[in-house]
Protein backbone atom coordinates (compact mmCIF):
# COMPACT_ATOMS: atom_id res chain seq x y z
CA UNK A 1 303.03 246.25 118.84
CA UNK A 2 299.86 246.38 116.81
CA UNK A 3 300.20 248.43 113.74
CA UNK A 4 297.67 250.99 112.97
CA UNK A 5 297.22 253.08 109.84
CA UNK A 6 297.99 257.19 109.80
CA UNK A 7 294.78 257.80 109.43
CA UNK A 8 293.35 255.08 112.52
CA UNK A 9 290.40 256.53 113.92
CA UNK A 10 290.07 259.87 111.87
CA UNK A 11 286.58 260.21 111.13
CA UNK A 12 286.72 262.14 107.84
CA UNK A 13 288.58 259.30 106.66
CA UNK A 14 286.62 256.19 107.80
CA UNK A 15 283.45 257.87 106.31
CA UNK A 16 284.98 258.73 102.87
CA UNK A 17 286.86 255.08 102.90
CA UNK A 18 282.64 253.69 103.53
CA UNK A 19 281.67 255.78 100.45
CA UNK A 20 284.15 254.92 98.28
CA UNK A 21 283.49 251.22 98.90
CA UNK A 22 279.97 251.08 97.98
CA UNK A 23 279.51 253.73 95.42
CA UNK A 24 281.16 251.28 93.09
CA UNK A 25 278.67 248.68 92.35
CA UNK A 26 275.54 250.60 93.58
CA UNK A 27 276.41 253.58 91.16
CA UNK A 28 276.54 250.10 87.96
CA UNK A 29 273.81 248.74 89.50
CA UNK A 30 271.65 251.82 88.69
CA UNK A 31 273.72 252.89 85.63
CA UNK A 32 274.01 248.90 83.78
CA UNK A 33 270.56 249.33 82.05
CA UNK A 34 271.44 251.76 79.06
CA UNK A 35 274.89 250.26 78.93
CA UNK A 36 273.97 246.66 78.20
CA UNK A 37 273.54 246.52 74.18
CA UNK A 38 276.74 248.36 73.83
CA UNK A 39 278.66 245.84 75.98
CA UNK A 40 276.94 242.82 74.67
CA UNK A 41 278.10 244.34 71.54
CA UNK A 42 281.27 244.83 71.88
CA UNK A 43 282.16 241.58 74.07
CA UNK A 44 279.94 239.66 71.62
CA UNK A 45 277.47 238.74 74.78
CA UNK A 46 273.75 237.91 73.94
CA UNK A 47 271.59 239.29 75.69
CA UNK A 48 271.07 236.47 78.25
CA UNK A 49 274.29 236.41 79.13
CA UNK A 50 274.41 239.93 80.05
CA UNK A 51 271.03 239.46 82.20
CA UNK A 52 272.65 236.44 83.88
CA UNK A 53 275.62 238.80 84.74
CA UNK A 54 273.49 241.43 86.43
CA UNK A 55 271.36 238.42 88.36
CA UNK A 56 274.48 237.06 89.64
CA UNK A 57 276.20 240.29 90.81
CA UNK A 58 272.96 241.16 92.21
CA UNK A 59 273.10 237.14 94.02
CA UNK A 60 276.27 237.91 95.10
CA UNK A 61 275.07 241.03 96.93
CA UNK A 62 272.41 239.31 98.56
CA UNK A 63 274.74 236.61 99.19
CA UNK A 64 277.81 238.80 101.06
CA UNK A 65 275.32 240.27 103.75
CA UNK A 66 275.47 236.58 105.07
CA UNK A 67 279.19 235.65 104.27
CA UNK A 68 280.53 238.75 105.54
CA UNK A 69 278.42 237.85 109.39
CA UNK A 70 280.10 234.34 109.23
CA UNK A 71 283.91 235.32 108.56
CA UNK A 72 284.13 238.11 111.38
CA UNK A 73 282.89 236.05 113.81
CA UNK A 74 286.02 233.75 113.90
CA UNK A 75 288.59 235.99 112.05
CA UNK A 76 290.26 239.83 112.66
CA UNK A 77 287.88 242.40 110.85
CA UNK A 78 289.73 244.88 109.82
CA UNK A 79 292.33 242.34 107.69
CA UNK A 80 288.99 240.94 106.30
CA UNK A 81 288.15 244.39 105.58
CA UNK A 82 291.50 244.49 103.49
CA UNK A 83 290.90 241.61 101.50
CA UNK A 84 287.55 242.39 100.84
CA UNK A 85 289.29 245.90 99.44
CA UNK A 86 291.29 243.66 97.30
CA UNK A 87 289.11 241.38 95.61
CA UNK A 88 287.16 244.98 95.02
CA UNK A 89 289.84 246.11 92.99
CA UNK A 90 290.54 242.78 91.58
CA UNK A 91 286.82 242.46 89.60
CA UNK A 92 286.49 246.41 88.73
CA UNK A 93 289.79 245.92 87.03
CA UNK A 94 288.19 242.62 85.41
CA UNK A 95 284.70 244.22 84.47
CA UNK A 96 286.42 246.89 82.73
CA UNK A 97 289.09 245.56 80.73
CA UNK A 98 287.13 242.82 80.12
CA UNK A 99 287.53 241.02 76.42
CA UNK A 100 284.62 238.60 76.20
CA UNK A 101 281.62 237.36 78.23
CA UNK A 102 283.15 234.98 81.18
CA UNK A 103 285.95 237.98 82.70
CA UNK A 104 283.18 240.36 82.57
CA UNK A 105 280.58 237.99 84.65
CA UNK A 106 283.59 237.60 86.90
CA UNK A 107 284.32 240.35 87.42
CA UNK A 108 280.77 241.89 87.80
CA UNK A 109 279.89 239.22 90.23
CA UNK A 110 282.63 240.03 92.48
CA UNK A 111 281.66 243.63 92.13
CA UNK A 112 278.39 242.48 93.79
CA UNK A 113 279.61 240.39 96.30
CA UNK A 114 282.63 242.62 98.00
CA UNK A 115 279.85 245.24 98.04
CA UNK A 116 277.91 243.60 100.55
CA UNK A 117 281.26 242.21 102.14
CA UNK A 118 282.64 245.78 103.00
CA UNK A 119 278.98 247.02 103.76
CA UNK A 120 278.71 244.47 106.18
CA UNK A 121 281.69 244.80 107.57
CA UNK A 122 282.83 248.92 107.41
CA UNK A 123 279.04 250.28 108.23
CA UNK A 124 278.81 249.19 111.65
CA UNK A 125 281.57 250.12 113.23
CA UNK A 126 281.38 253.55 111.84
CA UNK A 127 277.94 254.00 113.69
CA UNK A 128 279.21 252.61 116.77
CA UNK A 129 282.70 253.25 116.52
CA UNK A 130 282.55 256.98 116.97
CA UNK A 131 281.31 258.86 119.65
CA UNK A 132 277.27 259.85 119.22
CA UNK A 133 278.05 263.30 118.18
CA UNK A 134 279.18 261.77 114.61
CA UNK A 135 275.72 259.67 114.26
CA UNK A 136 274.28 262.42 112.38
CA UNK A 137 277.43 262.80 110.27
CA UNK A 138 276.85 259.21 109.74
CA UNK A 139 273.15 258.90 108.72
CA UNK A 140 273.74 261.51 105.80
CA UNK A 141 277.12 259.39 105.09
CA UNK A 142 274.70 256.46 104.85
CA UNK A 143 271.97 257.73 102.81
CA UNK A 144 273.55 260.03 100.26
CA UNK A 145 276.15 257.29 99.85
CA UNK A 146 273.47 254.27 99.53
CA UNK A 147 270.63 255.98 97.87
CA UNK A 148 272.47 259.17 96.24
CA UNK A 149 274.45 256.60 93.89
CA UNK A 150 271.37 254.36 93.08
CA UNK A 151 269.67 257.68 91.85
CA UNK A 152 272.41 258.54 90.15
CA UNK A 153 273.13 255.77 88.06
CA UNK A 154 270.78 256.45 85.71
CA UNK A 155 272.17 259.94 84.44
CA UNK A 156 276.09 258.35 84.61
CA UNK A 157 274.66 255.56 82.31
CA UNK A 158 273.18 258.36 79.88
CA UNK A 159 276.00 260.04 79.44
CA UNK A 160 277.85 257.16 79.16
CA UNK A 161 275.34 255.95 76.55
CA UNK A 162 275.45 259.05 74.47
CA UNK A 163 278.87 258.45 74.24
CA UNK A 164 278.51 255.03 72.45
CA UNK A 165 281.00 253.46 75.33
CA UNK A 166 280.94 251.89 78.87
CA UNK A 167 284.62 251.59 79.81
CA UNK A 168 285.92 254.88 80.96
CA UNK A 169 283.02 254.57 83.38
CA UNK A 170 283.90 251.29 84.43
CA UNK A 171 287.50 251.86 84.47
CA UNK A 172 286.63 255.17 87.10
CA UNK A 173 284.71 252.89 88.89
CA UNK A 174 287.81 250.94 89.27
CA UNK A 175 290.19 253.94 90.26
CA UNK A 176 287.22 254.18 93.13
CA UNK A 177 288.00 251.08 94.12
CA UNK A 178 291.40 251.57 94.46
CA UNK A 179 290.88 254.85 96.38
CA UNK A 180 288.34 252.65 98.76
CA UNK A 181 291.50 250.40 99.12
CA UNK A 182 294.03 252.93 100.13
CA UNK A 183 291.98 254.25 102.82
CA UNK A 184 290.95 250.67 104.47
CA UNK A 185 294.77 250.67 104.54
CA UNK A 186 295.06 254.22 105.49
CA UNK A 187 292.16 253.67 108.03
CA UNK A 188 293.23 250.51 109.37
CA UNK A 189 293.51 249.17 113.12
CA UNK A 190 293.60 245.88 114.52
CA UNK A 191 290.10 244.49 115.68
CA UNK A 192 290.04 241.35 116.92
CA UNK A 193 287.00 238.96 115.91
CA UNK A 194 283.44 239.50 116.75
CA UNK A 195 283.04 236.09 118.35
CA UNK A 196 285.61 233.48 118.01
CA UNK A 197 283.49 231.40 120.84
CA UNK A 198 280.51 231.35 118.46
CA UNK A 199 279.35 228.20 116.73
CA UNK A 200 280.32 228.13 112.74
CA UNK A 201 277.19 228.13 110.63
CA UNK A 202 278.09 226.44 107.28
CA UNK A 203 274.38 225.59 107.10
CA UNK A 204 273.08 229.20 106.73
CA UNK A 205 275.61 230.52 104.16
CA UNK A 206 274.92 227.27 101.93
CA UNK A 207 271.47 228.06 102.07
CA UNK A 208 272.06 231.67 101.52
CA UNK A 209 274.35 230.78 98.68
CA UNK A 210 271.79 228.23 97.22
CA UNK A 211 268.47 230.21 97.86
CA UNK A 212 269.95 233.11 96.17
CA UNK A 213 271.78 231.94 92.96
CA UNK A 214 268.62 229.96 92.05
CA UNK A 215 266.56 232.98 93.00
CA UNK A 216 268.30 235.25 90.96
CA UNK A 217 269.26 233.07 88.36
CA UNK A 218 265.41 232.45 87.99
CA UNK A 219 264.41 236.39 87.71
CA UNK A 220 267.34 236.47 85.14
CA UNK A 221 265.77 234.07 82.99
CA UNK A 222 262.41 235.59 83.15
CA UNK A 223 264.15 238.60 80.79
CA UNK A 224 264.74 236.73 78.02
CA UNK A 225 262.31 234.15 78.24
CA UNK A 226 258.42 234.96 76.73
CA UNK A 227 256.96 231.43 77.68
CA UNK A 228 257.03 230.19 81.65
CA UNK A 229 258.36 226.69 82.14
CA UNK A 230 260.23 224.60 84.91
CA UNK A 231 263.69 225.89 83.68
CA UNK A 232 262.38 229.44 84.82
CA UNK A 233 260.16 228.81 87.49
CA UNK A 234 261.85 225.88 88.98
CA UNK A 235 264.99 227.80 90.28
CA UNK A 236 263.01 230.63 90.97
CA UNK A 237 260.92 229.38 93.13
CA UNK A 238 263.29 226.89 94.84
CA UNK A 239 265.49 229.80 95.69
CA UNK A 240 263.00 231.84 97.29
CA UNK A 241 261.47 228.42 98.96
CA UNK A 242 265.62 228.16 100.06
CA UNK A 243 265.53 231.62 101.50
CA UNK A 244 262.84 230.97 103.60
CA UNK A 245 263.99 227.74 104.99
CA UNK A 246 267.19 230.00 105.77
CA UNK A 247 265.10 232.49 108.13
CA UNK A 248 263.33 229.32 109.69
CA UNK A 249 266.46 227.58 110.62
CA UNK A 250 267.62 230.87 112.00
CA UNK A 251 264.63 231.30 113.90
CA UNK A 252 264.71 228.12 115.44
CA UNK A 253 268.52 227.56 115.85
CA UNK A 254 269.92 227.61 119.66
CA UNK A 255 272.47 229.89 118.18
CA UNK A 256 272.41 231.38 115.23
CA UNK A 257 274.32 233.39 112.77
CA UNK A 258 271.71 235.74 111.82
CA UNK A 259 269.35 237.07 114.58
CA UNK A 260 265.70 236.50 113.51
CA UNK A 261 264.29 235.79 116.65
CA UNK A 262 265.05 238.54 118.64
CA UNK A 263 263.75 240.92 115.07
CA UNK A 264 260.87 239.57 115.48
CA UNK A 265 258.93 242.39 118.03
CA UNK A 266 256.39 245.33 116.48
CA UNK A 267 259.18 247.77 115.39
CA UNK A 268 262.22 245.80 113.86
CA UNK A 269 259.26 243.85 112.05
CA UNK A 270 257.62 247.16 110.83
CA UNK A 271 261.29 248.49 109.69
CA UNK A 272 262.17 245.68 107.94
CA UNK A 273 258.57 245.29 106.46
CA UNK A 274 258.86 249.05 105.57
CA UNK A 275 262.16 248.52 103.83
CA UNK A 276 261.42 246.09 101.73
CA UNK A 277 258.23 247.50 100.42
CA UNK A 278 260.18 250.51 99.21
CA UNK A 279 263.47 248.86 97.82
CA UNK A 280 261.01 246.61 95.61
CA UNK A 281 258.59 248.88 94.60
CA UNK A 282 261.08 252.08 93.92
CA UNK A 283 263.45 250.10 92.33
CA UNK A 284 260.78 248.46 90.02
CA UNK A 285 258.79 251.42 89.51
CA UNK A 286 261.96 253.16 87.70
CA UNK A 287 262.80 250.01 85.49
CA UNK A 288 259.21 249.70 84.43
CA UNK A 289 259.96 253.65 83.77
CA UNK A 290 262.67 253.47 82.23
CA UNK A 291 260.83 250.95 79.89
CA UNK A 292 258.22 253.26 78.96
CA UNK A 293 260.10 256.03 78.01
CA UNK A 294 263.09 254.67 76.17
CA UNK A 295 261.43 254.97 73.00
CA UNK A 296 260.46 258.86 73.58
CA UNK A 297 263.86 260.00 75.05
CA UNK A 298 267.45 259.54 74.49
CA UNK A 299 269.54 257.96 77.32
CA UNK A 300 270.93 261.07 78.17
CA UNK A 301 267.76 262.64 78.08
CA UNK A 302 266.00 260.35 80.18
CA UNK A 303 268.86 260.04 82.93
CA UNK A 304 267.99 263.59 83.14
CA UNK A 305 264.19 262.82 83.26
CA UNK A 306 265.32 260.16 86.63
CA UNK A 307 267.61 263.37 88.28
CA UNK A 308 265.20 264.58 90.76
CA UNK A 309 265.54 261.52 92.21
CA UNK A 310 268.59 262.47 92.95
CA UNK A 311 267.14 265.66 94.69
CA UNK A 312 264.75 264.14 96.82
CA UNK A 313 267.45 261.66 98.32
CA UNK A 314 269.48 265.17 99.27
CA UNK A 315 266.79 266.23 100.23
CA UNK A 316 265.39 263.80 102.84
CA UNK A 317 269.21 263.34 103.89
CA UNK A 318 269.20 266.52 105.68
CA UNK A 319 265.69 266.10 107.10
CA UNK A 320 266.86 262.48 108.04
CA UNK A 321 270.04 263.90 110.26
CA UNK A 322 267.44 266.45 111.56
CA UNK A 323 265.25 263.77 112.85
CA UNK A 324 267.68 260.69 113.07
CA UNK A 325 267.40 260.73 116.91
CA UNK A 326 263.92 261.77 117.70
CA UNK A 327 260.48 259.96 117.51
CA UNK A 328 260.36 261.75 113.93
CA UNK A 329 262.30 258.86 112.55
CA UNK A 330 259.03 256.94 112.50
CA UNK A 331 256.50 259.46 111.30
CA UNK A 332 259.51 260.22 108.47
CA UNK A 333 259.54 256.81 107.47
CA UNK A 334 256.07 256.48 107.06
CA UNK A 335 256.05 259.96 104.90
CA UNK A 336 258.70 257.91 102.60
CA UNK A 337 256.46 255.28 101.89
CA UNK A 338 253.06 257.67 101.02
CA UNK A 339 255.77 260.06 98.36
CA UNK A 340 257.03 256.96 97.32
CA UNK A 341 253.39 256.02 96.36
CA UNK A 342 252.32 259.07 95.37
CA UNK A 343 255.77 259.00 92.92
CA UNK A 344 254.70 255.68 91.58
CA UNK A 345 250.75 256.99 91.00
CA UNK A 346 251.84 260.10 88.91
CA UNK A 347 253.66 257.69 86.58
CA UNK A 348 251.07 255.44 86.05
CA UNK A 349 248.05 257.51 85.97
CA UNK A 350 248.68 258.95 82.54
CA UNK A 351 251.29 256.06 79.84
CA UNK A 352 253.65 257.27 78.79
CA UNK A 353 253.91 260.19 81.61
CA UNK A 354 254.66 263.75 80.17
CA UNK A 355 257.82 265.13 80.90
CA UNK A 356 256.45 267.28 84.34
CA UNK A 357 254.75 264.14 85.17
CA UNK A 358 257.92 262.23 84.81
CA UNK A 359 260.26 264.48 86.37
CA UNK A 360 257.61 265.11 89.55
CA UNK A 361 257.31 261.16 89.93
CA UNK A 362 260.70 260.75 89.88
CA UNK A 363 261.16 263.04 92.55
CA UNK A 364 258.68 261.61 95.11
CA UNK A 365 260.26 258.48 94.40
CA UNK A 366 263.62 259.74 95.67
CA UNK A 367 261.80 261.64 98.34
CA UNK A 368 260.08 258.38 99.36
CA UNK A 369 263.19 255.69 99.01
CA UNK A 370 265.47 258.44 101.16
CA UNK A 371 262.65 258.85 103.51
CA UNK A 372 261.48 255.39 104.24
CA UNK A 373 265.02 252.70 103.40
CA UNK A 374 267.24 254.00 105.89
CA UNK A 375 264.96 254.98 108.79
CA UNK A 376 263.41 251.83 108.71
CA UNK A 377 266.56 250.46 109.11
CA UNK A 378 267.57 252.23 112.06
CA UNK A 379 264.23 251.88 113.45
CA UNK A 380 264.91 248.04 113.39
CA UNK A 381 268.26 248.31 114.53
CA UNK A 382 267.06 250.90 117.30
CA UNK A 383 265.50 247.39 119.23
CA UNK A 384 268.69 245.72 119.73
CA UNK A 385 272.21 246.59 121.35
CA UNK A 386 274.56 248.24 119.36
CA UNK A 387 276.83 244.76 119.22
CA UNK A 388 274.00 243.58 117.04
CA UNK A 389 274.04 245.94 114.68
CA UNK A 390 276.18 244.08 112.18
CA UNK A 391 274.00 240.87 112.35
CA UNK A 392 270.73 243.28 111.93
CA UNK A 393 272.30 245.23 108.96
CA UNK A 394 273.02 241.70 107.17
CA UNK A 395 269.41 240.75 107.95
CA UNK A 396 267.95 243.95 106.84
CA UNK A 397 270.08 244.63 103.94
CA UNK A 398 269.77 240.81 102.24
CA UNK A 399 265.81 241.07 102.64
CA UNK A 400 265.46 244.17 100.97
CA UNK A 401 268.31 242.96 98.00
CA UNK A 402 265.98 239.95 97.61
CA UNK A 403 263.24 242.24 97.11
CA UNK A 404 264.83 244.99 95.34
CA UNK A 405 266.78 242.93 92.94
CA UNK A 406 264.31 239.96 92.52
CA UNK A 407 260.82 241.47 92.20
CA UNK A 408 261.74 243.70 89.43
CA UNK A 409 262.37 241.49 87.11
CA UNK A 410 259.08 239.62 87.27
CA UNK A 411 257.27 242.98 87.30
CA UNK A 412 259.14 243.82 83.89
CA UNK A 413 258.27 240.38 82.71
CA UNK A 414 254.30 240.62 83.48
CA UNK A 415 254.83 244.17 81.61
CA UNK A 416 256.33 243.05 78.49
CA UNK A 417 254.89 239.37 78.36
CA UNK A 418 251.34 238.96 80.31
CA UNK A 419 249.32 242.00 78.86
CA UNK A 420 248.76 242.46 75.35
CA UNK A 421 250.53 245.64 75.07
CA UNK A 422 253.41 247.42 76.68
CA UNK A 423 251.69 250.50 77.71
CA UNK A 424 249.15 248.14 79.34
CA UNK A 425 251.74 245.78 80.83
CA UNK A 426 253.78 248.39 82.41
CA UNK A 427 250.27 250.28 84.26
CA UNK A 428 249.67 246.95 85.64
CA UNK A 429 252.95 246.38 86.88
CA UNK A 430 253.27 250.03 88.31
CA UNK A 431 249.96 249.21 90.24
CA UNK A 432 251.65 246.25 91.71
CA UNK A 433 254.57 248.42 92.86
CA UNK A 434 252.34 250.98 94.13
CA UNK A 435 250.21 248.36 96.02
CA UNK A 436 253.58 247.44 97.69
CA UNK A 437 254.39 250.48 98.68
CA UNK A 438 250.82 251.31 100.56
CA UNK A 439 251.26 248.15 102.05
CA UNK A 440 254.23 248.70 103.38
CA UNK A 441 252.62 251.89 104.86
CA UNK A 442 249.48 250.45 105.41
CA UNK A 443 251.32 246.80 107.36
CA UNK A 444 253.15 249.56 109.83
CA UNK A 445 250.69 251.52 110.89
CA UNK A 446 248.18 248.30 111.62
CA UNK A 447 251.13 246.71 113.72
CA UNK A 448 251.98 249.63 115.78
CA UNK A 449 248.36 250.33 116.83
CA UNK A 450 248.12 246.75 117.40
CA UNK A 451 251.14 246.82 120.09
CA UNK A 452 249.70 250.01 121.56
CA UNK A 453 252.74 251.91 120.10
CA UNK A 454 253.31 255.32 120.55
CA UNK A 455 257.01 256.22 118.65
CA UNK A 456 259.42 256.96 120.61
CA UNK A 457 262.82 258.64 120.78
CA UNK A 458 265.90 256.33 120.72
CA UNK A 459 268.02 257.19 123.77
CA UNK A 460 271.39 257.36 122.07
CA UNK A 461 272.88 257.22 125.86
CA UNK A 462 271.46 253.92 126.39
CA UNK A 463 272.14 252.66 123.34
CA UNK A 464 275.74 253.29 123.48
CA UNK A 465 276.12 251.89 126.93
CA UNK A 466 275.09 248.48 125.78
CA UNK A 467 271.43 248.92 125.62
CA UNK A 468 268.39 249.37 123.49
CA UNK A 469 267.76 252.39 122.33
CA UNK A 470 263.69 251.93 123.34
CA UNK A 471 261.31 249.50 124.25
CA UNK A 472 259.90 247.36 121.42
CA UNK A 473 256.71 245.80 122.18
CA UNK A 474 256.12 241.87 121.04
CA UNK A 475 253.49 241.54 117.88
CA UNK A 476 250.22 242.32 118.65
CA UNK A 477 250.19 242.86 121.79
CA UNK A 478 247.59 244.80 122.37
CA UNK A 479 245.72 241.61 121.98
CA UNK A 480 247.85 239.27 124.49
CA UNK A 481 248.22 238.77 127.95
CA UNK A 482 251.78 238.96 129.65
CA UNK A 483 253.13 239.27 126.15
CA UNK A 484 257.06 239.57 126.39
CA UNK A 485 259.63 241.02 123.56
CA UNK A 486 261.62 237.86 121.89
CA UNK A 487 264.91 239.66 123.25
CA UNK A 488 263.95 239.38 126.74
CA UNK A 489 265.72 236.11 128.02
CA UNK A 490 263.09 233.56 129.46
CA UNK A 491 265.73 230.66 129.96
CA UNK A 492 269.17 229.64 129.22
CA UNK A 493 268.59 229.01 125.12
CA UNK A 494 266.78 232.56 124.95
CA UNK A 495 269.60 234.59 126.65
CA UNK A 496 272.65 233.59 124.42
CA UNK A 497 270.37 234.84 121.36
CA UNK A 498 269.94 238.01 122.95
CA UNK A 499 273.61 238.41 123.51
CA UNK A 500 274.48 238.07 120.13
């Protein structure tokens, strides 16, 4: 007889067991920045070793989205879902009792990677594995959990900060971690493997795993170093050269582990496009913030300055479960990305920003991020069956960490290094982020009038029955004859894509 935890299939449960696994790292990954003198200090790291820590926890992120695709195809989820619980608890108890520089990369790192590992793997099957009447439950599970930490992070680091320490946040992060372990336990039922019949792709998560340590290890080193040469560039741009080979070979492969092909119609391309835009510029935007205003505000003070962020991702969680399952979901999505600009343009009209000018920015930013991350996701994963939705959350969600993780880094570098003044440095850089954003904005509206789209509701009915939850049009069709959507099977290679 299988075995099934007391609390199998208890909805409550299953959603707080998602929230407790990912509020971890993205809470530190928000929270790290005032933080990292006083650990350096106290663990006697220099300052590149603590930006090499963050780049490789943030690599390791990217890196699990991919990982965590591969293992359940061939092996039982929910144990994977265990050990992924473990080695959780395993590196929050090594980040915070850390002694010195090499435990507390180790256990950062694997803070980063079982992140993306139980993302990958718990998400899903609490959108799918629940009847439709607890989607909207789910979609504010999703975004106050994903973007309600992030915003968050910044105010738990002040206080933190203002304290003079960073272990008693660290070591509740690791009682989280625990708590996200007892309920996988608590939660647990057998699941068998996604796919035991599919082909083992060693090939994509050795490119994944090469494109984005060099990637990230690259964006790391542009922190601490003023003058550009090949020991910067050349893993940067490798890993990002890596990345791309990665989505080609996906592309092109008979049968692949991640589904490119079959993303590659007007609306999962506008989602994704639309999610990416706002994870890199939002996430940038508030470093290059952050930068600015250190020197007028305390920590504490200035996690306070980032709170309406905070607000505006409560905020567009309600309207999100309001319009989750109508054609709203697209024109809310595009509203995201025009606050998120309009955030980014108070900010960097007037260096530094006044206080109202800060706190008002801040708050489109949330409103924007909320508005535009997680619809766009849905809106790609909307296109597919629901027994893809795994494979087009690891897709989605290592995209937008390469983007999110990556780009802001070289924006902080052309702000501190390229211009001849910080003030200078950072408006340029916050133009760059805002020019993201519109095009973001800008990219999906041109390909949805060039497919003759008119948004449409996702039929949650169809959907669940094994469906799509609406029609996506191919790229541009408007402007090609007999065009046909790269999920509809033409031959034999075609069709096993499409069933994955």
């Amino acid at each position: 007889m299988k075995w099934h935890g007391p609390l199998a299939g208890h909805y409550p449960a299953v959603a707080t067991m998602v929230v407790a696994a990912l509020i971890p790292y993205l809470v530190l990954s928000a929270a790290l920045q005032p933080l990292l003198g006083i650990i350096g200090d106290q663990l006697q790291m220099s300052t590149e070793e603590i930006n090499l820590a963050q780049g490789l926890a943030n690599a390791g992120y990217a890196l699990g989205t991919v990982l965590s695709v591969q293992l359940a195809q061939h092996l039982p989820q929910r144990r994977l879902l265990v050990i992924y619980g473990v080695l959780l608890v395993v590196g929050s108890v090594l980040a915070a009792s850390a002694t010195g520089a090499v435990t507390f990369m180790a256990g950062h790192v694997l803070q980063g990677l079982c992140t993306s590992l139980l993302l990958i793997a718990a998400v899903p099957p609490l959108v799918t594995g629940f009847p439709p009447s607890k989607l909207r439950y789910t979609a504010v599970v999703l975004n106050l959990c994903i973007f309600g930490a992030v915003a968050l992070g910044p105010l738990i680091g002040g206080i933190q900060a203002d304290a003079n320490g960073w272990r008693p946040l660290f070591w509740v992060i690791a009682g989280i971690s625990v708590l996200a372990l007892v309920l996988i336990l608590a939660t647990y039922r057998d699941v068998p493997a996604a796919d035991p019949t599919s082909t083992r792709s060693p090939l994509a998560v050795a490119l994944a795993a090469t494109g984005c340590i060099a990637a990230f290890y690259g964006a790391s080193q542009l922190l601490t170093h003023r003058d550009l040469n090949a020991a910067t560039l050349a893993p940067l741009t490798a890993g990002v050269l890596v990345i791309v080979v990665l989505l080609v070979n996906q592309y092109v492969s008979r049968r692949p582990l991640l589904i490119v092909r079959p993303l590659t119609s007007t609306l999962p391309v506008s989602g994704i496009v639309a999610a990416m835009s706002a994870a890199a510029a939002s996430v940038s935007a508030i470093t290059l913030a952050g930068l600015i205003l250190t020197e007028r505000y305390s920590p504490l003070k200035l996690g306070l300055i980032f709170l309406p962020e905070f607000g505006g991702a409560v905020l567009t969680t309600i309207l999100f479960a309001i319009l989750f399952t109508t054609k709203g979901l697209h024109y809310f999505a595009l509203t995201g990305l025009i606050c998120l600009s309009a955030g980014i343009a108070l900010i960097a009209g007037v260096l530094p920003p006044s206080t109202i000018l800060a706190l008002l920015g801040t708050g489109l930013i949330g409103v924007g991020v909320g508005a535009s991350v997680a619809p766009a996701l849905f809106i790609a994963g909307f296109s597919l069956r629901n027994a893809a939705l795994q494979r087009v959350f690891a897709i989605v969600e290592l995209l937008r960490a390469v983007a999110a993780f990556m780009i802001a880094p070289i924006l902080v570098y052309i702000a501190t290094t390229v211009m001849s003044n910080t003030v200078d440095g950072v408006r340029t850089a916050l133009w760059i982020c805002l020019g993201l954003s519109a095009a973001g904005a800008l990219t999906g509206i041109a390909l949805y009038w060039a497919a003759r789209v008119k948004p449409p509701s996702p039929s949650m009915a169809d959907w669940f029955g094994g469906g799509t939850a609406w029609h996506s049009p191919p790229l541009l069709a408007r402007f090609r004859h007999n065009a046909r959507t790269p999920d509809q099977p033409e031959g034999p290679a075609e069709f096993e894509i499409s069933q994955q």
